[in-house]
Protein backbone atom coordinates (compact mmCIF):
# COMPACT_ATOMS: atom_id res chain seq x y z
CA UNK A 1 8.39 -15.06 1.56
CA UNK A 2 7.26 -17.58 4.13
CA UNK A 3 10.47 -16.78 6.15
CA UNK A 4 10.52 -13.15 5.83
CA UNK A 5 10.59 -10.60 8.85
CA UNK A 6 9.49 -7.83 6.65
CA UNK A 7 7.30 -8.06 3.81
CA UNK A 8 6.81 -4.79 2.04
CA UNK A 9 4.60 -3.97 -1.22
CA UNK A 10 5.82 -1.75 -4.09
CA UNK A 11 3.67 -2.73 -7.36
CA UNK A 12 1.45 -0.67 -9.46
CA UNK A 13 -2.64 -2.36 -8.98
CA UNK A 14 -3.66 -4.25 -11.76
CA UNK A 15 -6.93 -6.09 -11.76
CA UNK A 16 -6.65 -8.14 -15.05
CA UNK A 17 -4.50 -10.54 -16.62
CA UNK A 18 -2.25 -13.26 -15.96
CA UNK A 19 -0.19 -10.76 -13.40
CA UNK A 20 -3.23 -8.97 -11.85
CA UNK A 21 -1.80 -7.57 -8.16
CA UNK A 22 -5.41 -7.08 -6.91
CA UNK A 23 -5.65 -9.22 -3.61
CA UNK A 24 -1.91 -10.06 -4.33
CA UNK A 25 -2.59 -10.88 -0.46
CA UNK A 26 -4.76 -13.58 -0.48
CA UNK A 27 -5.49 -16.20 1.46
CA UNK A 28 -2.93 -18.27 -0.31
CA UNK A 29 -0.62 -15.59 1.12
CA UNK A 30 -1.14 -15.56 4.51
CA UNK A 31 -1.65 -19.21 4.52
CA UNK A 32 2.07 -19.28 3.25
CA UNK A 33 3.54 -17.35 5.89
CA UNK A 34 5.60 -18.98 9.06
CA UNK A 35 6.97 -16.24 10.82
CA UNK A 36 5.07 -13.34 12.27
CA UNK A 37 6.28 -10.91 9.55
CA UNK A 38 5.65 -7.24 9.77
CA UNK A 39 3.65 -6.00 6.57
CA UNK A 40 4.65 -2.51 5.06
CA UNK A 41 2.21 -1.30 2.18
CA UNK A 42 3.02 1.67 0.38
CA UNK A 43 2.03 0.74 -3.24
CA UNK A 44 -2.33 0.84 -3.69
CA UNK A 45 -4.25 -0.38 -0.62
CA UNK A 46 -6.20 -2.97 -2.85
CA UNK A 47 -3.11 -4.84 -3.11
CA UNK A 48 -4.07 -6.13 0.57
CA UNK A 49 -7.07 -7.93 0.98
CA UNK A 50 -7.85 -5.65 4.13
CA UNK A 51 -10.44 -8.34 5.70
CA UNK A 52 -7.37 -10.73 5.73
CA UNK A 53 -4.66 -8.61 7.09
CA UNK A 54 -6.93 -7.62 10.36
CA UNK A 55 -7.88 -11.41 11.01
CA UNK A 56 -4.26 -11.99 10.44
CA UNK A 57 -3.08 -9.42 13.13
CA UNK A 58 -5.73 -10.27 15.04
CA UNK A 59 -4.49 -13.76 15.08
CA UNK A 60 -1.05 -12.50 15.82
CA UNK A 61 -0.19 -14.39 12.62
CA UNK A 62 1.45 -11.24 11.33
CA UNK A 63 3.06 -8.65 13.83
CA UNK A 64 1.93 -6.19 12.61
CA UNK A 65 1.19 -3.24 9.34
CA UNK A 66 2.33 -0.20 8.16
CA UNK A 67 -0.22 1.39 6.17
CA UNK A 68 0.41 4.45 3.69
CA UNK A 69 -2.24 3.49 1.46
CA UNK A 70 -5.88 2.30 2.06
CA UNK A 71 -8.02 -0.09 0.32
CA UNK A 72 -11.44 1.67 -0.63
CA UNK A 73 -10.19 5.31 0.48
CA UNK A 74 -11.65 7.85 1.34
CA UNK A 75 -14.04 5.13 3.18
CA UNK A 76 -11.14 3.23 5.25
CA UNK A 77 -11.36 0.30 7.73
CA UNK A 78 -11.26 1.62 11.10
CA UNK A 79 -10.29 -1.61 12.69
CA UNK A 80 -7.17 -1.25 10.56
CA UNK A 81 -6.29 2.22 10.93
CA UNK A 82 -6.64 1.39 14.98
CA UNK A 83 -4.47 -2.10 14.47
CA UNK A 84 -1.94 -0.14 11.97
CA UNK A 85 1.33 0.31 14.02
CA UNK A 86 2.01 3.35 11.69
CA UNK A 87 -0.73 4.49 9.28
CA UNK A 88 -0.48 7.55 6.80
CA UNK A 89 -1.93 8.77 3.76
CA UNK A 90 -0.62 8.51 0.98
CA UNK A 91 -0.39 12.15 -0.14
CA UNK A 92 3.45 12.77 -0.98
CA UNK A 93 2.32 14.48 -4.16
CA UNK A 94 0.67 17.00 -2.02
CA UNK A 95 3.30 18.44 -0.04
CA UNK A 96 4.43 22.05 -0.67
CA UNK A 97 7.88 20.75 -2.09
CA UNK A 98 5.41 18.63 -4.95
CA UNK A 99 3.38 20.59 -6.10
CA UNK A 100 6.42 23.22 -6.40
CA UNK A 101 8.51 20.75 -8.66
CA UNK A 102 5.01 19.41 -10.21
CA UNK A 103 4.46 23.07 -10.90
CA UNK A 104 8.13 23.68 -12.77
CA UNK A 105 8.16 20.44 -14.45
CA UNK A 106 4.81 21.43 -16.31
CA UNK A 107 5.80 25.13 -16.85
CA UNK A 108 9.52 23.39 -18.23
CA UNK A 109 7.32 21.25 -20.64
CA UNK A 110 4.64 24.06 -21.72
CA UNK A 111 7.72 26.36 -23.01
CA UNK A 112 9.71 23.49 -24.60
CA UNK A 113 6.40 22.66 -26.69
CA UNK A 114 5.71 26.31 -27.17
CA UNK A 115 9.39 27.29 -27.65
């Protein structure tokens, strides 16, 4: 990780337990970096300890984020969003072509049970 252009996120959140993903970046994270590695988050925005990441951009310690998913959302950090190189929501679910095939595959399931 410490030598890593890219470091990109892709874990379910979990805040308990030996393998809890909350915070996953810490301080012990960033502290572990040496390169200026671009971060790419696209997993749950608590994942990112948000604080962190902007002192770390700020510091130019990272190069910079891509954000698809926010910590504390609807109620965002704005100093992110303006720092984000590219930063979305993260509503895939909700495009026309989702809720189309989220729309089939319950009708599909309501007449197999029914059937």
């Amino acid at each position: 990780m410490e030598k890593a252009d890219v470091i990109t996120f892709h874990t379910p959140l979990t805040k308990d337990g030996k393998h809890s993903t909350y915070h996953l970046a810490d301080a012990n994270f960033f502290s572990s970096l040496k390169r200026r590695p671009y971060i790419i988050n696209t997993s749950r925005g608590e994942v990112i300890d948000t604080p962190l990441l902007i002192e770390n951009i700020s510091s130019s310690k990272v190069s910079d984020a891509i954000i698809d998913v926010w910590e504390n959302e609807p109620h965002i950090d704005m100093r992110l969003l303006n720092m984000a190189y590219i930063s979305t929501p993260h509503i895939a679910g909700y495009s026309a072509d989702g809720k189309i095939n989220a729309t089939r595959s319950s009708l599909l399931s309501l007449c197999q049970f029914f059937g």
